[in-house]
C-alpha atoms as a PDB file:
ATOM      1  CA  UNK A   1      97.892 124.204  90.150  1.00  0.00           C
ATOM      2  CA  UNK A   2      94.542 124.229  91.732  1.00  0.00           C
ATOM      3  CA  UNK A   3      92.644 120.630  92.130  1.00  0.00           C
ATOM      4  CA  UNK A   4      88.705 120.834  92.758  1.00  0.00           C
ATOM      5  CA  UNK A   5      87.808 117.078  94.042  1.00  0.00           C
ATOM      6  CA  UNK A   6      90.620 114.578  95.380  1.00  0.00           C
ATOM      7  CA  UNK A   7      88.620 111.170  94.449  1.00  0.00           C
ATOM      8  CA  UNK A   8      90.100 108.235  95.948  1.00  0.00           C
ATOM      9  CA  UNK A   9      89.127 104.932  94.516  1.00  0.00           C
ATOM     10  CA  UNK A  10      87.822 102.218  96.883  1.00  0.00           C
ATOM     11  CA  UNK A  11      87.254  98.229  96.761  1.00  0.00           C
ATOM     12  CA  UNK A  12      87.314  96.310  93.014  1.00  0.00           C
ATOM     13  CA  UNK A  13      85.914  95.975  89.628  1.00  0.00           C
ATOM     14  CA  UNK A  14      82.910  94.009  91.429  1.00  0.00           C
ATOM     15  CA  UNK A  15      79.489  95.645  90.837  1.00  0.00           C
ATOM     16  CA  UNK A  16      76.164  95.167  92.023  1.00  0.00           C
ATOM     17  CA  UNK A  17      74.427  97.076  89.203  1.00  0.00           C
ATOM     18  CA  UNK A  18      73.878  96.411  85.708  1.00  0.00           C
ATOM     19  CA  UNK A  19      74.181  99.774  83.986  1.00  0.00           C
ATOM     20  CA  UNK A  20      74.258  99.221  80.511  1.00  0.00           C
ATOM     21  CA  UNK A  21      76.302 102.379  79.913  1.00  0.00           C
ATOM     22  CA  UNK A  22      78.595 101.518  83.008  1.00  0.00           C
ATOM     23  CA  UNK A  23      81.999 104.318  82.387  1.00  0.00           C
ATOM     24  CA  UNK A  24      84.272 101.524  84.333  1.00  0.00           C
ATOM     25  CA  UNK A  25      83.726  99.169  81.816  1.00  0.00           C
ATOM     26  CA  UNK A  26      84.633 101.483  79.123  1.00  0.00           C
ATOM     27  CA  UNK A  27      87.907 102.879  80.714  1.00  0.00           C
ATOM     28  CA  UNK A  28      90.847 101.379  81.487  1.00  0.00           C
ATOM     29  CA  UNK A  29      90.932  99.002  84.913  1.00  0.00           C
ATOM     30  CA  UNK A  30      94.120 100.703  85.896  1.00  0.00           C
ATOM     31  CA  UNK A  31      95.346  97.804  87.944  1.00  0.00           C
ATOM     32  CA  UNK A  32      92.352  96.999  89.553  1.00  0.00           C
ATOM     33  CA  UNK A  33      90.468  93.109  89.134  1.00  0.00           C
ATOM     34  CA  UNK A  34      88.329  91.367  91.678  1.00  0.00           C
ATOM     35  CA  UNK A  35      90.056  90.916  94.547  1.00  0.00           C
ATOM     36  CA  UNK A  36      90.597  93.369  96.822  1.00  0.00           C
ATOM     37  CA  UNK A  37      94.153  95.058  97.300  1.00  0.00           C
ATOM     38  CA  UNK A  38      96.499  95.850  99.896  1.00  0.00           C
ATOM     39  CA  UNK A  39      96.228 100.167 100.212  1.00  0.00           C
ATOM     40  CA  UNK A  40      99.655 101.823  99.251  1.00  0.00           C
ATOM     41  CA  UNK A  41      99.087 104.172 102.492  1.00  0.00           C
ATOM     42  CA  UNK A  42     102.451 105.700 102.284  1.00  0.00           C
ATOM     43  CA  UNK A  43     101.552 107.294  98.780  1.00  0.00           C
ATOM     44  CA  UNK A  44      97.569 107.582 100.125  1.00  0.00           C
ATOM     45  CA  UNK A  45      99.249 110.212 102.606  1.00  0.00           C
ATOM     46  CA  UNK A  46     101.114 111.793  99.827  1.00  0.00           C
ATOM     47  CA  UNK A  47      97.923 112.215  97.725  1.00  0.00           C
ATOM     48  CA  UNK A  48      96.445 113.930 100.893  1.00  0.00           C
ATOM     49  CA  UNK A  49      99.210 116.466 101.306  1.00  0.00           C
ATOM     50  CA  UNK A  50      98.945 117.289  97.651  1.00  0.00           C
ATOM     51  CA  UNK A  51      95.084 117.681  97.645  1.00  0.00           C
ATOM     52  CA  UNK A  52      95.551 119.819 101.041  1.00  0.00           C
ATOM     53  CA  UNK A  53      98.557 122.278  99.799  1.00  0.00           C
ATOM     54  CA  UNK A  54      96.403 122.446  96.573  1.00  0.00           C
ATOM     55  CA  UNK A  55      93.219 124.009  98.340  1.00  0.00           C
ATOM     56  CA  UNK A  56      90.794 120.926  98.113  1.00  0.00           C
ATOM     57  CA  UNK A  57      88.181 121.063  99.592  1.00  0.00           C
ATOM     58  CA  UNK A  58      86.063 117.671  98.412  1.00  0.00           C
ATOM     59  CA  UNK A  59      86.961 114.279  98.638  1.00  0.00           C
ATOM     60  CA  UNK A  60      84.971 111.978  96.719  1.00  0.00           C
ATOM     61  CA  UNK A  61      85.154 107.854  97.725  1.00  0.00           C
ATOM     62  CA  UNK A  62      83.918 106.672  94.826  1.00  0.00           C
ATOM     63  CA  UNK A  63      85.020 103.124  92.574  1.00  0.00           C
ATOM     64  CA  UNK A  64      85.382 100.634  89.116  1.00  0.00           C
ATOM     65  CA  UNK A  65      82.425  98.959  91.250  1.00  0.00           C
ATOM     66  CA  UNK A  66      80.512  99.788  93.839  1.00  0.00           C
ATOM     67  CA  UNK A  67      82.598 101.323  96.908  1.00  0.00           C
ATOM     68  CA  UNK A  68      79.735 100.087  99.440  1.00  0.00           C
ATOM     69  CA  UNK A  69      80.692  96.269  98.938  1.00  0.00           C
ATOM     70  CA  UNK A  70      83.847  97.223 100.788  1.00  0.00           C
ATOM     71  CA  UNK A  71      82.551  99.553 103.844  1.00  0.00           C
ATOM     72  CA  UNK A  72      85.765  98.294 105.757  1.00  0.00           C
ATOM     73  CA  UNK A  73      88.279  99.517 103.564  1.00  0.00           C
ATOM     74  CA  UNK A  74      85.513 102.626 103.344  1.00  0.00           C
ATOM     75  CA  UNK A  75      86.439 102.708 107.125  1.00  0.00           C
ATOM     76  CA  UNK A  76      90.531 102.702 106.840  1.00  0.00           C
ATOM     77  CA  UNK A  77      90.241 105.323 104.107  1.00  0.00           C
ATOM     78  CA  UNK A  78      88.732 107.241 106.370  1.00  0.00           C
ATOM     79  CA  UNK A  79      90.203 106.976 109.396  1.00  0.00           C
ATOM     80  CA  UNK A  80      93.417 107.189 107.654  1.00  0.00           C
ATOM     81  CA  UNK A  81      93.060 110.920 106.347  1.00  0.00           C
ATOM     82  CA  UNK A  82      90.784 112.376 109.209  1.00  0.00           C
ATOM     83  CA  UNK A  83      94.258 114.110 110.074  1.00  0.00           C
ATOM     84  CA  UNK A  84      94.200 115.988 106.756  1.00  0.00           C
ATOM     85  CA  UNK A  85      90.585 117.805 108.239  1.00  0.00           C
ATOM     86  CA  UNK A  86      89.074 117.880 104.635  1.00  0.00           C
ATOM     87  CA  UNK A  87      85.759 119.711 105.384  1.00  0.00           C
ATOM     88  CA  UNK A  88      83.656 118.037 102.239  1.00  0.00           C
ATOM     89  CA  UNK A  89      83.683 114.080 102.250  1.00  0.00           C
ATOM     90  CA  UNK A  90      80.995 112.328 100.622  1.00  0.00           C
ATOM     91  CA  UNK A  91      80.665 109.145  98.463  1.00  0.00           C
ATOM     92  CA  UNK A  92      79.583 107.959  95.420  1.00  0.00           C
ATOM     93  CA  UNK A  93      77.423 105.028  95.452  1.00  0.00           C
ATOM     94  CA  UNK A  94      73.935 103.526  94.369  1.00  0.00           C
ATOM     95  CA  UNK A  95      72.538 102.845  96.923  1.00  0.00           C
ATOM     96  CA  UNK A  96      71.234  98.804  96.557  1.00  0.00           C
ATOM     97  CA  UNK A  97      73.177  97.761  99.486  1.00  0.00           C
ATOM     98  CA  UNK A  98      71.828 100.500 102.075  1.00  0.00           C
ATOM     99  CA  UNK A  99      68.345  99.905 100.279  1.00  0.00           C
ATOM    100  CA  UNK A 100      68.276  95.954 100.807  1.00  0.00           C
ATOM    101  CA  UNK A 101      70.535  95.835 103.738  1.00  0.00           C
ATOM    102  CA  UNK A 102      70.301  98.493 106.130  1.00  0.00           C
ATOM    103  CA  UNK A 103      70.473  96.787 109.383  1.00  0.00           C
ATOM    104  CA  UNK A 104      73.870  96.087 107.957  1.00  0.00           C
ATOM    105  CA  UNK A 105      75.265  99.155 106.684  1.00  0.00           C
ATOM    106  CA  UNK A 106      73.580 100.887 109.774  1.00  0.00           C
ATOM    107  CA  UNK A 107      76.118 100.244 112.005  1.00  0.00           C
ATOM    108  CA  UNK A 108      78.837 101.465 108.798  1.00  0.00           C
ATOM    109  CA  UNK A 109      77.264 105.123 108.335  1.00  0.00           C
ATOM    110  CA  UNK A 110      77.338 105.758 111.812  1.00  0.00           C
ATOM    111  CA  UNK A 111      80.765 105.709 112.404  1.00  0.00           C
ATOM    112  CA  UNK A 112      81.653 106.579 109.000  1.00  0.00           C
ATOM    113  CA  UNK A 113      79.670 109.767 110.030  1.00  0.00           C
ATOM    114  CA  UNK A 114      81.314 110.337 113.110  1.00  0.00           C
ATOM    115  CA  UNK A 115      84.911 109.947 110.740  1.00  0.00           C
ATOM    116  CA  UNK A 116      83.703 112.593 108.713  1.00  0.00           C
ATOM    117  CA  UNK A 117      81.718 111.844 105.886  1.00  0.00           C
ATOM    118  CA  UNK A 118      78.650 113.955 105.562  1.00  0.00           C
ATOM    119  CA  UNK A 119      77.210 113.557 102.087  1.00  0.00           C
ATOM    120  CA  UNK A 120      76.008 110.519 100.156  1.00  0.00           C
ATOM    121  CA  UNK A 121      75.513 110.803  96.429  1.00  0.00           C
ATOM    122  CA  UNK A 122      72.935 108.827  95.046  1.00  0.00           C
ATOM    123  CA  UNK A 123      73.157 107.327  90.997  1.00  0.00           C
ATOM    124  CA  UNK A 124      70.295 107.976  89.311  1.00  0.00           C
ATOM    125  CA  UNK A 125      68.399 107.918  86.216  1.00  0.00           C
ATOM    126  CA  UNK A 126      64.963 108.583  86.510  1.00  0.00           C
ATOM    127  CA  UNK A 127      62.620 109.755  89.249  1.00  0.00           C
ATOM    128  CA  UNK A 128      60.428 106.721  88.856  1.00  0.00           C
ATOM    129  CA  UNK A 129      61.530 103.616  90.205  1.00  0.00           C
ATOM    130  CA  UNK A 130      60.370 101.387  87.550  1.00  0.00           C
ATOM    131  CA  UNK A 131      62.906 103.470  84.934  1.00  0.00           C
ATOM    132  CA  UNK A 132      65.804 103.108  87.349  1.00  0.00           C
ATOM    133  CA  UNK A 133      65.013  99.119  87.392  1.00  0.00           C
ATOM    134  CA  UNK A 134      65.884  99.150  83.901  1.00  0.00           C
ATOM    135  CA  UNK A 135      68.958 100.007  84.052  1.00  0.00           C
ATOM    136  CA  UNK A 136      70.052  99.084  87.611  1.00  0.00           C
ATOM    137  CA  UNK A 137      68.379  95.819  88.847  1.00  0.00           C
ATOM    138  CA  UNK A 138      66.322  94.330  85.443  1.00  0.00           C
ATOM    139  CA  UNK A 139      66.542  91.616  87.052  1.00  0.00           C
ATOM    140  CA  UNK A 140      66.031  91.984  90.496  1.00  0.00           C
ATOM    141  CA  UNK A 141      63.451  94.563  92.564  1.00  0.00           C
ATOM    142  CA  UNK A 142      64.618  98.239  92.854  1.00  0.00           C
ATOM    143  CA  UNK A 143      65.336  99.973  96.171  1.00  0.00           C
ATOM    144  CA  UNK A 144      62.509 102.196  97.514  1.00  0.00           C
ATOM    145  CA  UNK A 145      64.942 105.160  97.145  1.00  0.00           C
ATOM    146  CA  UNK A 146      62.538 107.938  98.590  1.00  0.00           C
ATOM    147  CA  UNK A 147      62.699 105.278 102.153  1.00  0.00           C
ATOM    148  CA  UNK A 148      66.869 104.965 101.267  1.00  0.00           C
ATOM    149  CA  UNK A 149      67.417 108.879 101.743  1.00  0.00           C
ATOM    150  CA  UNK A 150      64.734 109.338 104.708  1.00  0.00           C
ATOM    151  CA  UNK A 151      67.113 106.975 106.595  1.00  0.00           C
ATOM    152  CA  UNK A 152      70.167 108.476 105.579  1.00  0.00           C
ATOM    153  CA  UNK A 153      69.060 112.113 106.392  1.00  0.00           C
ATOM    154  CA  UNK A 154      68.180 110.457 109.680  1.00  0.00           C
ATOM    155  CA  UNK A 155      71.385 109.682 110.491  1.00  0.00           C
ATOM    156  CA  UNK A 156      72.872 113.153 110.092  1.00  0.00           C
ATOM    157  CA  UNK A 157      73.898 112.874 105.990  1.00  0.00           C
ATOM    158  CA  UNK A 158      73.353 115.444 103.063  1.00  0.00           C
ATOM    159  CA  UNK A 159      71.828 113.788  99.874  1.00  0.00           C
ATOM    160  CA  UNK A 160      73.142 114.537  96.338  1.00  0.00           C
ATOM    161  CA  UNK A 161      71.406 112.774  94.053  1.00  0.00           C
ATOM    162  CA  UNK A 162      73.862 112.320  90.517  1.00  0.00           C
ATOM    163  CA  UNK A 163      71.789 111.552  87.613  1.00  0.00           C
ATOM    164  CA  UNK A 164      72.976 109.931  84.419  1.00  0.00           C
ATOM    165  CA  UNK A 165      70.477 111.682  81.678  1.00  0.00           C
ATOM    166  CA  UNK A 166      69.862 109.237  78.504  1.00  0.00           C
ATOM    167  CA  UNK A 167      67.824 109.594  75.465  1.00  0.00           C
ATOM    168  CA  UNK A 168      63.777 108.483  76.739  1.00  0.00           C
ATOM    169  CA  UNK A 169      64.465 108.691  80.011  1.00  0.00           C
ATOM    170  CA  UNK A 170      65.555 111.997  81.207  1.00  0.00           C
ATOM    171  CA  UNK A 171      65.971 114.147  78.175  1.00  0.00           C
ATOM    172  CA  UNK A 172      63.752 117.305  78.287  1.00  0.00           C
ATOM    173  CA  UNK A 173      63.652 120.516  80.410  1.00  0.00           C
ATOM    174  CA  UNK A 174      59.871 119.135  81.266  1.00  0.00           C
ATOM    175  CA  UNK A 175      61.495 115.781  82.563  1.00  0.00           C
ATOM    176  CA  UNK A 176      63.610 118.017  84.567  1.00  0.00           C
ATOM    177  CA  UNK A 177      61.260 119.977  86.022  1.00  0.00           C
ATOM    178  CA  UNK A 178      59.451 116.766  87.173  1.00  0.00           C
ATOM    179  CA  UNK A 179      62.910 115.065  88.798  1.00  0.00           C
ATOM    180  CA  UNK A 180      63.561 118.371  90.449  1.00  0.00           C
ATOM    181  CA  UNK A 181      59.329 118.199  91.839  1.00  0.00           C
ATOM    182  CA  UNK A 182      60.398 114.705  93.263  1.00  0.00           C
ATOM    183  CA  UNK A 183      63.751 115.654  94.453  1.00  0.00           C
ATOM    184  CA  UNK A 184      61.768 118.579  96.625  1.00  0.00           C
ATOM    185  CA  UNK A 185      59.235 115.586  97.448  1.00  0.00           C
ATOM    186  CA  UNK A 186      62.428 113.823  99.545  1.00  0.00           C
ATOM    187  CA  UNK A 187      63.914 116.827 100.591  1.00  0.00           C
ATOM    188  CA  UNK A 188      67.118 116.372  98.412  1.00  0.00           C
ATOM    189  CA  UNK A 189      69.970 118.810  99.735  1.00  0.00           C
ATOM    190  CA  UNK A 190      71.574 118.520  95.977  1.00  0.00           C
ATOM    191  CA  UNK A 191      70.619 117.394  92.717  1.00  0.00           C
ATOM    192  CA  UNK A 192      73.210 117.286  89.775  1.00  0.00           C
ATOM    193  CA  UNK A 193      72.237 116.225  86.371  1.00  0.00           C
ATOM    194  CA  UNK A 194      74.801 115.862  83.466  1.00  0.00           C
ATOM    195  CA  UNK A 195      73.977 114.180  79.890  1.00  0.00           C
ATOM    196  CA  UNK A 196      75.776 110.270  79.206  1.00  0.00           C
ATOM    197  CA  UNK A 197      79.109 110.126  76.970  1.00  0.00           C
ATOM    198  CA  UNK A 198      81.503 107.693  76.048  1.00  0.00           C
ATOM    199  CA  UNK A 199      85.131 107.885  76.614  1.00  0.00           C
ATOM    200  CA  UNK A 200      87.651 108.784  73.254  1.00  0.00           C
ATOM    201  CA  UNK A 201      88.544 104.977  73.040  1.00  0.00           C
ATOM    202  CA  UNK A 202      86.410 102.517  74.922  1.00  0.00           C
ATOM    203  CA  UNK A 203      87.802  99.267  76.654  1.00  0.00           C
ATOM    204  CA  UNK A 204      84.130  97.272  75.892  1.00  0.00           C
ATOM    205  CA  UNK A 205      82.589  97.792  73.022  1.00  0.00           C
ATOM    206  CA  UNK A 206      79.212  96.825  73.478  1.00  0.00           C
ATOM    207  CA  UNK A 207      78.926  99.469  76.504  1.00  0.00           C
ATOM    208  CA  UNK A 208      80.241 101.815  74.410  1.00  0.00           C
ATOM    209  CA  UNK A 209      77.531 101.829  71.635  1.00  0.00           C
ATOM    210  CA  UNK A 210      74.823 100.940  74.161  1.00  0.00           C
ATOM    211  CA  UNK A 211      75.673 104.280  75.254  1.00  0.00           C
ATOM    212  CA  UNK A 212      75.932 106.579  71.815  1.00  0.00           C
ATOM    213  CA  UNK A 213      72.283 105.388  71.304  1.00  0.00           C
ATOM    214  CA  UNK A 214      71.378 106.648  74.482  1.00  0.00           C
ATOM    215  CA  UNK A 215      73.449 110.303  74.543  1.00  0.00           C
ATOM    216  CA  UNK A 216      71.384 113.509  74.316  1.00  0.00           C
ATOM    217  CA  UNK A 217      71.535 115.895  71.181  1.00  0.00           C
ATOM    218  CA  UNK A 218      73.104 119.017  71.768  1.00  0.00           C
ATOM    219  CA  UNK A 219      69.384 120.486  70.862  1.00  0.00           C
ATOM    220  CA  UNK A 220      68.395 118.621  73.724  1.00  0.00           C
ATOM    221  CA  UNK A 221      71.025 119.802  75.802  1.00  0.00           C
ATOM    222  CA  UNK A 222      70.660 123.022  74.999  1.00  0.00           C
ATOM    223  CA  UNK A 223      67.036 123.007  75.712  1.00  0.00           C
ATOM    224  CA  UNK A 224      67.848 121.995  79.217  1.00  0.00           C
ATOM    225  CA  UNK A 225      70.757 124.634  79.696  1.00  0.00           C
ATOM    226  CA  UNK A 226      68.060 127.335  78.133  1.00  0.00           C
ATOM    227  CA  UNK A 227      65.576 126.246  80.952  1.00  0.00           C
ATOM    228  CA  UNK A 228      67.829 126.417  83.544  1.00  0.00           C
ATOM    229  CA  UNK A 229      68.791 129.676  82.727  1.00  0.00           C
ATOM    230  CA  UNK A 230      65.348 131.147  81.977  1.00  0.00           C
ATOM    231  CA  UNK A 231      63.547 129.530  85.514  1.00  0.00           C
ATOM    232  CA  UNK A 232      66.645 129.648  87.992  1.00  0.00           C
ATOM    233  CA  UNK A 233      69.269 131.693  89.267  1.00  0.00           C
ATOM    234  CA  UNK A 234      72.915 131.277  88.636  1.00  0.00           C
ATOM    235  CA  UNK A 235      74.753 130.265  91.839  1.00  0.00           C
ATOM    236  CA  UNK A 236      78.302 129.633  90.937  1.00  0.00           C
ATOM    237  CA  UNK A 237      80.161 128.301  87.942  1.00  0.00           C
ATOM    238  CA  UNK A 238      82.669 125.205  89.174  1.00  0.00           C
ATOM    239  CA  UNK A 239      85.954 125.435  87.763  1.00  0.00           C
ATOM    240  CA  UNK A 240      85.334 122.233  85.711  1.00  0.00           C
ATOM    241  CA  UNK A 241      82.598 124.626  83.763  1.00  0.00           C
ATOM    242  CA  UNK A 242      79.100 123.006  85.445  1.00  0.00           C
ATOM    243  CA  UNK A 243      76.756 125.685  86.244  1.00  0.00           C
ATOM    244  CA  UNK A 244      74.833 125.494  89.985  1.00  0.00           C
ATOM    245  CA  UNK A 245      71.160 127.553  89.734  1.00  0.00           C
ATOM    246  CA  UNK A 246      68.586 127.099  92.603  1.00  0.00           C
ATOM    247  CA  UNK A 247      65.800 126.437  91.045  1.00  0.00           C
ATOM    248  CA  UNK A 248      62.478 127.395  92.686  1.00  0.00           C
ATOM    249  CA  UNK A 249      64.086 126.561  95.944  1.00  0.00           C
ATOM    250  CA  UNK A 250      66.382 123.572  94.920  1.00  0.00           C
ATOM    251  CA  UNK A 251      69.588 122.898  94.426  1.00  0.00           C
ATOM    252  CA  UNK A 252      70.938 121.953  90.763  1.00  0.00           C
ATOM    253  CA  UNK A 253      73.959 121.725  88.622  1.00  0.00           C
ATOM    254  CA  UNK A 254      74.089 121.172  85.169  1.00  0.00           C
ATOM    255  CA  UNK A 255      77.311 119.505  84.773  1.00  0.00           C
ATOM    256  CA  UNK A 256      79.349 116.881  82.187  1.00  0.00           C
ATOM    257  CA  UNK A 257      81.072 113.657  82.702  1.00  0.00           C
ATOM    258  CA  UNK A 258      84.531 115.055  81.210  1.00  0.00           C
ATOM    259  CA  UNK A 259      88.123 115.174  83.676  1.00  0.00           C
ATOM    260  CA  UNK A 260      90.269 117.139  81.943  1.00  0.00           C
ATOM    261  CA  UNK A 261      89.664 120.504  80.564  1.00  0.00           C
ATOM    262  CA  UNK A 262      92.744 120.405  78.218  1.00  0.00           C
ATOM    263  CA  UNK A 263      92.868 124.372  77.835  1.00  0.00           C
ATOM    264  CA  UNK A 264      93.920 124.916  81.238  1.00  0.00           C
ATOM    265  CA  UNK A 265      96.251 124.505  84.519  1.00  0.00           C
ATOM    266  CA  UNK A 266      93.843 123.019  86.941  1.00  0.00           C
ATOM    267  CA  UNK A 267      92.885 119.594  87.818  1.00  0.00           C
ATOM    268  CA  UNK A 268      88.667 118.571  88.085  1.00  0.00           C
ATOM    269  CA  UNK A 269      90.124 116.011  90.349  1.00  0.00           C
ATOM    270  CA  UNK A 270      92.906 113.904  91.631  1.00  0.00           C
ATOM    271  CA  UNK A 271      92.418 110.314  91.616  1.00  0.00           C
ATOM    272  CA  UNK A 272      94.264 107.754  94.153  1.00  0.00           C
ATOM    273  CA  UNK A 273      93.855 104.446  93.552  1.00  0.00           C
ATOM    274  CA  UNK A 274      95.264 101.604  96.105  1.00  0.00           C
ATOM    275  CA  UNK A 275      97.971 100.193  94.557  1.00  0.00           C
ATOM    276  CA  UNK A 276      99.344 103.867  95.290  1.00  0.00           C
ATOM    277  CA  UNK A 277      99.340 105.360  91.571  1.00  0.00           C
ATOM    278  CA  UNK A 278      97.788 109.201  91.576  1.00  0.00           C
ATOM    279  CA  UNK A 279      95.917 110.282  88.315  1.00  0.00           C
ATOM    280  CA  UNK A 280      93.702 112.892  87.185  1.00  0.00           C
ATOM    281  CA  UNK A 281      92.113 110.901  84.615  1.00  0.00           C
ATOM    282  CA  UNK A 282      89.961 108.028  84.036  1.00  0.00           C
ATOM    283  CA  UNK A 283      90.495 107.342  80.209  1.00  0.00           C
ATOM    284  CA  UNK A 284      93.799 108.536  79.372  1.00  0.00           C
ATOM    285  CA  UNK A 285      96.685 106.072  81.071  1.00  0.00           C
ATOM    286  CA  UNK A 286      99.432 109.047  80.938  1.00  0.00           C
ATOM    287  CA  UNK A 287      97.471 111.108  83.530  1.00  0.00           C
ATOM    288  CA  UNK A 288      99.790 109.730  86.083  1.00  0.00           C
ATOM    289  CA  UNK A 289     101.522 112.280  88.381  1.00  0.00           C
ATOM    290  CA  UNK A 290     102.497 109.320  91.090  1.00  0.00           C
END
């Protein structure tokens, strides 16, 4: 068995985002609410050993919510598997806390850099701030984002920016090719884009066809894949199937939302989560190896 990522699920179900197409709230919760549990750090050691003896060389701190609410827990997952020398840690996050409260989080990123994380990916789903409002803060102001990554690159971090493409937002190889201008703009390290879906059975409803209005047509798609392939050059293919091209100079990879690839013997990821149960699933409950 060969795992790509080992993600490790931090904090709660609390968010400080309003995505209307949020994936948490269509999968199951898996245990976790809204307050904050004890770590199961005998089976968190476990899940390290099996990521390590399985090759993998990413771990991903990522959450139901937003991991940043919790940047001490951040701090005990990390000091707790700096032993297992994984050379790829990054997290998953958007990015409203370290936008509105830097002085803050400051002090966080620097040790969490010196405890080995050295990439922060950025949600996304636009290149202009007034789209990403829309769907992250409607009612609130958006983070300067192009300020939030100067600061973070300033502190010694890598940048992947992750972003969600929807129908009339970014759905065209020409709305590509502008993200990827404005990605150069802010001297992105990595940019991965990858079309909204919806989970097999959905645990909310309302998110769920809030987001089937919003998915790209496979023309569309394959529009985008076409461009890719015309404009850049192939890098590598990821085991999970998304393809990595540099494109004029940057970084991108065209990749999907999907965990399992049912046809074969490899894992996209193994998931921890704190009360100590180890999946490699989001949507399907029987994805349980601990």
């Amino acid at each position: 068995m060969k795992i790509q990522t080992f993600t490790i699920v931090v904090g709660t179900a609390a968010c400080n985002a309003s995505c209307p197409y949020c994936i948490s709230r269509m999968t199951p919760k898996q245990g976790l609410n809204f307050e904050l549990q004890d770590v199961n750090w005998l089976n968190f050691d476990k899940a390290c050993r099996l990521a390590q003896i399985n090759n993998v060389s990413t771990v991903l701190l990522t959450g139901k919510g937003e991991p940043l609410l919790y940047p001490d827990q951040i701090t005990e997952f990390l000091e707790h598997m700096k032993k297992f020398d994984f050379p790829l840690v990054e997290i998953q996050t958007n990015a409203l806390v370290i936008g509105n409260q830097f002085e803050k989080y400051e002090p966080y990123l620097k040790e969490w850099r010196k405890l080995g994380l050295n990439t922060i990916a950025i949600s996304m789903v636009h290149y202009d701030k007034k789209r990403n409002k829309e769907i992250y803060t409607p009612h609130s102001d958006y983070i300067e984002l192009g300020e939030v990554i100067d600061k973070l690159h300033k502190l010694g971090y890598s940048i992947r920016l992750s972003c969600i493409m929807l129908k009339d937002y970014i759905d065209s190889a020409k709305e590509v090719k502008e993200l990827v201008k404005k990605v150069e703009e802010w001297g992105v390290e990595q940019l991965t884009v990858r079309g909204v879906t919806t989970p097999k059975e959905s645990e909310d409803i309302e998110v769920f066809n809030w987001t089937k209005k919003r998915q790209l047509t496979r023309k569309q798609l394959e529009e985008i894949d076409a461009f890719l392939k015309e404009e850049g050059n192939k890098l590598m293919t990821l085991d999970h199937g998304g393809v990595v091209y540099d494109l004029h100079g940057q970084n991108i990879c065209l990749s999907d939302c999907l965990t399992i690839k049912p046809e074969g013997k490899d894992l996209r990821q193994l998931i921890f989560f704190p009360d100590g149960h180890l999946r490699y699933d989001w949507q399907f409950k029987g994805a349980v190896l601990l």
